[in-house]
Protein backbone atom coordinates (compact mmCIF):
# COMPACT_ATOMS: atom_id res chain seq x y z
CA UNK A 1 -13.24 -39.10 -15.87
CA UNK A 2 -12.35 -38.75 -12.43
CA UNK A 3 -15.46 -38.60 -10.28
CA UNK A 4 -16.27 -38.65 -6.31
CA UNK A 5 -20.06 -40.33 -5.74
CA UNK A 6 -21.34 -38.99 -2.41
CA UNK A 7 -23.03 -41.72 -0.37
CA UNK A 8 -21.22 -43.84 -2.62
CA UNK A 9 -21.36 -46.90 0.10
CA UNK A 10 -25.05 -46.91 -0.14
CA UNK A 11 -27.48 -48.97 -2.30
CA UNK A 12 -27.55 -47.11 -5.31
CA UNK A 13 -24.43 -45.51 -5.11
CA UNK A 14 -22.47 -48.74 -4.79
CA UNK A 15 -24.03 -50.08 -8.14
CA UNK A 16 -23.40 -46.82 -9.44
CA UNK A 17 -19.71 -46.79 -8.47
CA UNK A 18 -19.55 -50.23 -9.78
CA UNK A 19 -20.75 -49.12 -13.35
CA UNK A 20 -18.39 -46.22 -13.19
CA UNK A 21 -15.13 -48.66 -12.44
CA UNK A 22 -16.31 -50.73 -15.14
CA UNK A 23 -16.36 -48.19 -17.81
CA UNK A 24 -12.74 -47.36 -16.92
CA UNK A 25 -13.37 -43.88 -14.98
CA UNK A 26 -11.26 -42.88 -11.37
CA UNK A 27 -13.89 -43.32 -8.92
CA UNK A 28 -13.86 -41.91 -5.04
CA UNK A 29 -16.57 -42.36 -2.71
CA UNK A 30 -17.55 -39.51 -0.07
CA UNK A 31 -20.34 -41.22 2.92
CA UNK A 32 -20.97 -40.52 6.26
CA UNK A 33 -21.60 -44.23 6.57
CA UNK A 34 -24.46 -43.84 8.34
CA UNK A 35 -26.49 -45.99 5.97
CA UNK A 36 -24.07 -46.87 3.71
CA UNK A 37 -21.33 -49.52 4.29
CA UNK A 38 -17.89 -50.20 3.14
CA UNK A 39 -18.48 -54.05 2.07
CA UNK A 40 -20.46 -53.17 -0.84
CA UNK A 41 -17.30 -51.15 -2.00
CA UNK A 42 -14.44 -52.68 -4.28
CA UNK A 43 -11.37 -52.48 -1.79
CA UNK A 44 -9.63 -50.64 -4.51
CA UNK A 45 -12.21 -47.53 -4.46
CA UNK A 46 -10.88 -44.88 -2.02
CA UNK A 47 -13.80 -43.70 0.88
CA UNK A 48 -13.86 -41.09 2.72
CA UNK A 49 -15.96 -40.97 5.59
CA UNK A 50 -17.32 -37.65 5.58
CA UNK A 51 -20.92 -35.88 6.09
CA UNK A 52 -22.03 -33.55 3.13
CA UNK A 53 -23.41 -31.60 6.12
CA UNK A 54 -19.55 -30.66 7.22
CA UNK A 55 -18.72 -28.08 4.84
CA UNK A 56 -15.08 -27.92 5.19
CA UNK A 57 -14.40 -31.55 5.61
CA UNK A 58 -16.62 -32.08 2.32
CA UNK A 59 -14.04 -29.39 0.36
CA UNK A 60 -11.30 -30.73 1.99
CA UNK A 61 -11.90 -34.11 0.21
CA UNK A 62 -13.35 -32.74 -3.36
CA UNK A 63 -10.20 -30.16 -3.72
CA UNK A 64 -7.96 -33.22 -2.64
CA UNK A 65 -9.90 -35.52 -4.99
CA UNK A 66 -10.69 -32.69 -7.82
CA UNK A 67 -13.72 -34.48 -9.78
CA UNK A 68 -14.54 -33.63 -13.22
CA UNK A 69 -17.96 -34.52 -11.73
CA UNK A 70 -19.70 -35.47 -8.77
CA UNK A 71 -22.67 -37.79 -8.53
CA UNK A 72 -24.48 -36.58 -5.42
CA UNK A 73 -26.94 -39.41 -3.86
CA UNK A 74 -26.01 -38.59 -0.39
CA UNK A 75 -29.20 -37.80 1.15
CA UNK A 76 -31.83 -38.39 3.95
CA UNK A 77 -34.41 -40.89 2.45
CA UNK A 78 -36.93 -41.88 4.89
CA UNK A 79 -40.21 -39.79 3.80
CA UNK A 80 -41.74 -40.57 7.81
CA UNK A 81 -38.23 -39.40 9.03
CA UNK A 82 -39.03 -35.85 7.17
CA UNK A 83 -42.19 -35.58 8.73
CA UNK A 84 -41.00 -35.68 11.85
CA UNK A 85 -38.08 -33.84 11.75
CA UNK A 86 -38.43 -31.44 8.67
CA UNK A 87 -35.54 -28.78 9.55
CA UNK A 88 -32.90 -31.86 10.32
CA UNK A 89 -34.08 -33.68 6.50
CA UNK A 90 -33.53 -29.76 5.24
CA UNK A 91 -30.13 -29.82 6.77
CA UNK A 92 -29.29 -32.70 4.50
CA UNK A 93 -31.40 -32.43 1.69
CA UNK A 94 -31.13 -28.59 1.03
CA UNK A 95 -27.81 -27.17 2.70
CA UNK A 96 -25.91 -30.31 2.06
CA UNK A 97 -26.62 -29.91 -2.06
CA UNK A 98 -25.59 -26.36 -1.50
CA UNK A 99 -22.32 -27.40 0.56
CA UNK A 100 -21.96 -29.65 -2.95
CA UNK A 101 -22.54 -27.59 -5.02
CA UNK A 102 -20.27 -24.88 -3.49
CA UNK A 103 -17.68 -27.64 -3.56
CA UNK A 104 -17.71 -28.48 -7.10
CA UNK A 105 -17.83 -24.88 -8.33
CA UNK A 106 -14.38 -24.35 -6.47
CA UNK A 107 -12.98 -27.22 -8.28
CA UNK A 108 -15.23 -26.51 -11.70
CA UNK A 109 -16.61 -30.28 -11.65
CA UNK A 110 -20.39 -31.04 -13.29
CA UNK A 111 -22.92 -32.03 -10.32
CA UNK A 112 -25.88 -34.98 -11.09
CA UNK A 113 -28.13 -35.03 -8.51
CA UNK A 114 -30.15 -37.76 -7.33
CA UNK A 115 -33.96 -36.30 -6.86
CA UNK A 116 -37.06 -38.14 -6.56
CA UNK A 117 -39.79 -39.09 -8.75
CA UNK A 118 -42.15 -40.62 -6.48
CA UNK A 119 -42.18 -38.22 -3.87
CA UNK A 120 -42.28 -35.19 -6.02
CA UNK A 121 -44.87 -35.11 -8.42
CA UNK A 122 -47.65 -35.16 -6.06
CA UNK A 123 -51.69 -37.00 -5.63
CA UNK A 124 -52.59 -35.20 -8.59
CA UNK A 125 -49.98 -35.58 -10.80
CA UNK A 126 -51.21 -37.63 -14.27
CA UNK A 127 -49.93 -40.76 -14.54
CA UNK A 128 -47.88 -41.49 -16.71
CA UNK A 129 -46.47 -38.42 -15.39
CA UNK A 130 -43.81 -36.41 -17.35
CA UNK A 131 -41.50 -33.42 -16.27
CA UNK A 132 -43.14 -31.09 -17.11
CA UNK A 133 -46.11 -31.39 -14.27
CA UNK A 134 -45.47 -29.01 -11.62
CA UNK A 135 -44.18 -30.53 -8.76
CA UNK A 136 -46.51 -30.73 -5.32
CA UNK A 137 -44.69 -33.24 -2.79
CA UNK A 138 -46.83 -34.29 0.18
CA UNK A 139 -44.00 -34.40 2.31
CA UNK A 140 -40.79 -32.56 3.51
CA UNK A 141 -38.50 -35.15 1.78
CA UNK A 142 -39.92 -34.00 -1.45
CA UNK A 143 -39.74 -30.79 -0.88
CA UNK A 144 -36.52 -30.35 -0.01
CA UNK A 145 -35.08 -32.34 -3.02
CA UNK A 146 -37.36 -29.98 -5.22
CA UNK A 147 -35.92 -27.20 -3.69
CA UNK A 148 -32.26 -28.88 -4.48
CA UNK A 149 -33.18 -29.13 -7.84
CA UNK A 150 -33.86 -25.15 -7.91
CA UNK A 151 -30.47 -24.87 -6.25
CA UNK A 152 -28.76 -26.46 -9.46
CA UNK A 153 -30.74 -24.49 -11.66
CA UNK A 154 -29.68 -21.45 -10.24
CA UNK A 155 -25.84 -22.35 -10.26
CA UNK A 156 -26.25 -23.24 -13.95
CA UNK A 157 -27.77 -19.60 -14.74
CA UNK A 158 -25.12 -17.63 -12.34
CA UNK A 159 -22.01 -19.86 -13.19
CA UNK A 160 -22.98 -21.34 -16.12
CA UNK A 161 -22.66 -24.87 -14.87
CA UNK A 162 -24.43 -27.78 -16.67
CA UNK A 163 -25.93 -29.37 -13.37
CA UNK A 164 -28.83 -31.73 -14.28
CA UNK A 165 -31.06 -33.93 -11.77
CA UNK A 166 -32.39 -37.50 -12.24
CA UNK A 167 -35.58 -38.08 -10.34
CA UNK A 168 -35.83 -41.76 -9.39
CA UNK A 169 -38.82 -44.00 -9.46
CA UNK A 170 -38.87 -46.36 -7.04
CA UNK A 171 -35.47 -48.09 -7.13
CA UNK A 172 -35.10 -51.41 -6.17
CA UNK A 173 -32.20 -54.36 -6.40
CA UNK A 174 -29.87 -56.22 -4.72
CA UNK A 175 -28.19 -54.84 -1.58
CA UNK A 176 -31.09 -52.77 -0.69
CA UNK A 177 -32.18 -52.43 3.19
CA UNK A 178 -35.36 -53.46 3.38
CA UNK A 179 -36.30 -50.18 5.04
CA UNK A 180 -38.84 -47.69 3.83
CA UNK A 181 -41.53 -47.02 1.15
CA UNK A 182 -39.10 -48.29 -1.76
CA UNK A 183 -37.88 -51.49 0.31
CA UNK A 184 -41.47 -53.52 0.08
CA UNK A 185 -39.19 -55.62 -2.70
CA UNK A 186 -36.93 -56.42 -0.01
CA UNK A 187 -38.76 -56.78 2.64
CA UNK A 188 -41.57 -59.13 0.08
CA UNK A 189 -38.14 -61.48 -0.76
CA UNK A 190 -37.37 -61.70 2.70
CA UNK A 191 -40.62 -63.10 3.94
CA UNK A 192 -40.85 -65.03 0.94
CA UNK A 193 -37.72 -66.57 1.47
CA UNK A 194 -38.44 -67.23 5.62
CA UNK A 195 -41.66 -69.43 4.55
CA UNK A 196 -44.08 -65.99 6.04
CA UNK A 197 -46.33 -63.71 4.68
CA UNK A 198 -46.18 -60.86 2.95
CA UNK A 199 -48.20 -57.84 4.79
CA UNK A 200 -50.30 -55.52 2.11
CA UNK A 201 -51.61 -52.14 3.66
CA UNK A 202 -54.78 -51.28 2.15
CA UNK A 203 -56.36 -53.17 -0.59
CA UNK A 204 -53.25 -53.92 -2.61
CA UNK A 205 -54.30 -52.30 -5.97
CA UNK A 206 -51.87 -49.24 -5.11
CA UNK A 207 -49.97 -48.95 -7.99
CA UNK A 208 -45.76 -47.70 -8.26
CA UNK A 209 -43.02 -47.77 -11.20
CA UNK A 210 -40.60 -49.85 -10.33
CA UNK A 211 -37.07 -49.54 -11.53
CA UNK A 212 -34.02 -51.75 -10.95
CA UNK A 213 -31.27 -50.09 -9.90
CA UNK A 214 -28.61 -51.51 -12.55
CA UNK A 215 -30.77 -49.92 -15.02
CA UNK A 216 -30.51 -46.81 -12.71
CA UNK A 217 -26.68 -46.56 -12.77
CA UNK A 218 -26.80 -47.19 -16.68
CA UNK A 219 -29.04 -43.94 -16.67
CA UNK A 220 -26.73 -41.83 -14.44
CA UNK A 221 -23.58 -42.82 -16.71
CA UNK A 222 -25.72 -41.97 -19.75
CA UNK A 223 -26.47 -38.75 -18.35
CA UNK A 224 -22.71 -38.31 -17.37
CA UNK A 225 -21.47 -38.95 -20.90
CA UNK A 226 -23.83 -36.46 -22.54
CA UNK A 227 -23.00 -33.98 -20.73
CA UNK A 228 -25.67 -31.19 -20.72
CA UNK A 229 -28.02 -29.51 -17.92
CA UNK A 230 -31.76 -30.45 -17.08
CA UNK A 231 -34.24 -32.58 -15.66
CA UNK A 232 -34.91 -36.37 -16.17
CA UNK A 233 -37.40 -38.82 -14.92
CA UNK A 234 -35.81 -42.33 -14.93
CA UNK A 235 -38.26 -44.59 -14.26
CA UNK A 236 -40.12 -47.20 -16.47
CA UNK A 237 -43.19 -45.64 -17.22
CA UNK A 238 -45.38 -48.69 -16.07
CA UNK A 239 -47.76 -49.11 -12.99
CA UNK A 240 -47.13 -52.31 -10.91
CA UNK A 241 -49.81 -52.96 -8.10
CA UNK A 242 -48.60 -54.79 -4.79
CA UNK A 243 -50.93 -57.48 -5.59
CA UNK A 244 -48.68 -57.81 -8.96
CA UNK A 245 -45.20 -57.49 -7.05
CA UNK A 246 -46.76 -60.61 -4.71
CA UNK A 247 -47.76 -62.98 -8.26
CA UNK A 248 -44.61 -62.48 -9.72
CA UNK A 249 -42.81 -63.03 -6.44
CA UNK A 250 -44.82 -66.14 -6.55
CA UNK A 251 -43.59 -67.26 -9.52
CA UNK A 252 -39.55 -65.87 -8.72
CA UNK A 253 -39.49 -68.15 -5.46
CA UNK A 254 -41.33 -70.89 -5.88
CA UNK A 255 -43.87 -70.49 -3.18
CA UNK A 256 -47.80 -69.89 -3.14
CA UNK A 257 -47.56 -66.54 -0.99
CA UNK A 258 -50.69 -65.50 0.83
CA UNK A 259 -50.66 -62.38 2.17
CA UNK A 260 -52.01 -60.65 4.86
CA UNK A 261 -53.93 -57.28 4.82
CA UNK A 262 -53.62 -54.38 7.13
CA UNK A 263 -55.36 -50.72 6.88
CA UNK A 264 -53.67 -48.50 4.16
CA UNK A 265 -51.45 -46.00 5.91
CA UNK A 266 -52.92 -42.20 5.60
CA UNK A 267 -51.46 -40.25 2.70
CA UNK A 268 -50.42 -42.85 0.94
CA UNK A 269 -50.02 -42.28 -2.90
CA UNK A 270 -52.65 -44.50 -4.55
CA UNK A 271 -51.10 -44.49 -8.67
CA UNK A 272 -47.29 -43.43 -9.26
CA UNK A 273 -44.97 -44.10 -12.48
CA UNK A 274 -42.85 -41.86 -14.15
CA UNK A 275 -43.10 -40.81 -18.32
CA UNK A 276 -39.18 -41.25 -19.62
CA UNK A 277 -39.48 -40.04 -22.85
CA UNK A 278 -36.98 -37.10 -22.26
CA UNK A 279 -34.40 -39.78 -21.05
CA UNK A 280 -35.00 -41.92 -24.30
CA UNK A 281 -34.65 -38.50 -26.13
CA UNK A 282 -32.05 -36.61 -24.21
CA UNK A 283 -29.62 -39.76 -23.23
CA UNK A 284 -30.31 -42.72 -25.24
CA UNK A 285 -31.53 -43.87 -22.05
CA UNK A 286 -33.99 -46.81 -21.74
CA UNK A 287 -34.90 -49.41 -18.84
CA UNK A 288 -33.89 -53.04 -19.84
CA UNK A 289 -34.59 -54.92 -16.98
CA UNK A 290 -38.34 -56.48 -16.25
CA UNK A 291 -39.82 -56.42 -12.85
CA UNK A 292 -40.38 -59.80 -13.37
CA UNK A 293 -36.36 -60.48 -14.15
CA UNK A 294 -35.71 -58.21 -11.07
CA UNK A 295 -37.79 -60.01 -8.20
CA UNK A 296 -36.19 -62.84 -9.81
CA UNK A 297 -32.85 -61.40 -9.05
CA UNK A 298 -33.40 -59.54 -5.71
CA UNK A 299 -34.90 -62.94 -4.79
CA UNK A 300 -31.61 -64.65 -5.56
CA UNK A 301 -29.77 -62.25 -3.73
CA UNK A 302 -31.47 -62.83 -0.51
CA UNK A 303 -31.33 -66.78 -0.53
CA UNK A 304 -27.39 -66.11 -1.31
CA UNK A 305 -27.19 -64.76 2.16
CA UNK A 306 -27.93 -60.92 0.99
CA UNK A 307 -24.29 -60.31 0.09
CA UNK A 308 -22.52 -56.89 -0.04
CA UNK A 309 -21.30 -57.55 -3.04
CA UNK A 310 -24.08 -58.64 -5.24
CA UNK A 311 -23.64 -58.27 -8.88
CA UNK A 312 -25.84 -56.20 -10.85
């Protein structure tokens, strides 16, 4: 297929690009580069620096390009960033799916979005929980990738698309910024690896699903090949506490970690992992990779030198 990955230069979407290449499809990348970053790109892939918040620049590039489908993970991430500045994550979050969506319906190309599972669910979701719990984020980032998610539905009953949304657990791998709820792996390997220690807000038993992110570009070409609309959580349907992530780290690097404890931060989700039965079902989909096997290689990564080009 020929296929254009917004924020393609970014963490997940360079992985993701990567997986695409490898199964033989025409891959462009669309990203405003203002987390993402070229060196984690093949030179061979073709970027264009655009925002999806520049409508005409954005259809410009997709008409030029002319996807069968477009993986959208372009996005504003940071949930503290939302609560400070709701309209500006809106901007991103809601009227840059629209601008995507508009694009790919002038073109005709399929849309996968990138939505979240953490942040969307809510504090009293059930845990495991599945898709069908109605959604009750805590915070504008969640929100506004809910509301995204209605956006696709409602192009797939006006137009007849076959849009369909993945919502992430937290994602974690090589060439992630240590930045953010879903960068404590990062930031753990990195203190690990500098001989300091870890900090743990609140008592450490808060519990999230951990996914890593090659298993998370495996779901998005799964969902790619099948070819049909809806909803998926792709997570691994286990709880990891902090105080687990720390053993296992541990036992990756080498080194007796003893952390240090600060107060929990208000709001602050205390249980989170995601059912993925309908993935199993729907796309054949399953995670492969252990948290234990991906400290071990996130570890790696970061006493390499934290390269752009990590493998998966």
């Amino acid at each position: 297929m020929r296929i254009l990955v917004t924020g393609g230069a970014g963490f997940i979407g360079s992985h993701l690009t990567d997986a695409f290449v490898a199964g033989g499809d025409e891959v462009t990348v669309l990203d405003d580069l203002s987390r993402g970053r070229p060196g984690r790109l093949d030179p061979s892939i073709a970027l264009h620096k655009v925002s999806i918040t520049d409508a005409p620049a954005l259809r410009a590039v997709v008409e030029s390009v002319r996807p069968e489908l477009i993986c959208h993970l372009a996005a504003q991430i940071d949930v503290r960033v939302s609560v400070d500045a709701p309209a500006d994550d809106a901007v991103v979050n809601v009227v840059g799916t629209v601008n995507v969506l508009e694009a790919a319906r002038a073109v005709g190309a399929r849309v996968l979005f990138a939505s979240t599972g953490g942040a969307i669910y809510g504090v009293d979701a059930p845990v495991p929980t599945s898709e069908d719990v109605l959604p009750g984020p805590e915070a504008p980032y969640g929100t506004a990738k809910y509301c995204a998610e209605q956006y696709l539905g409602l192009y797939n009953r006006l137009y007849g698309t076959r849009h369909a949304a993945l919502r992430l657990a937290n994602v974690y791998g090589p060439r992630q910024d240590p930045a953010g709820e879903a960068g404590v792996v990062g930031i753990f390997c990195g203190r690990a690896f500098r001989g300091e220690r870890p900090t743990v807000f609140g008592d450490g038993h808060q519990t999230r699903d951990y996914v890593y992110v090659g298993d998370v570009a495996d779901a998005f070409v799964a969902a790619a090949r099948t070819d049909r609309p809806g909803v998926w959580n792709v997570g691994t349907g286990h709880e990891t506490s902090v105080r687990e992530l720390i053993d296992l780290l541990g036992h990756a690097s080498g080194r007796d970690l003893d952390p240090e404890y600060a107060p929990a931060r208000p709001g602050e989700l205390q249980r989170s992992a995601l059912a993925n039965d309908s993935a199993a079902r729907d796309l054949g989909w399953t995670p492969r990779t252990t948290v234990a096997d991906g400290l071990a290689a996130v570890y790696a990564w970061v006493a390499d030198g934290s390269p752009d080009r990590a493998g998966r």
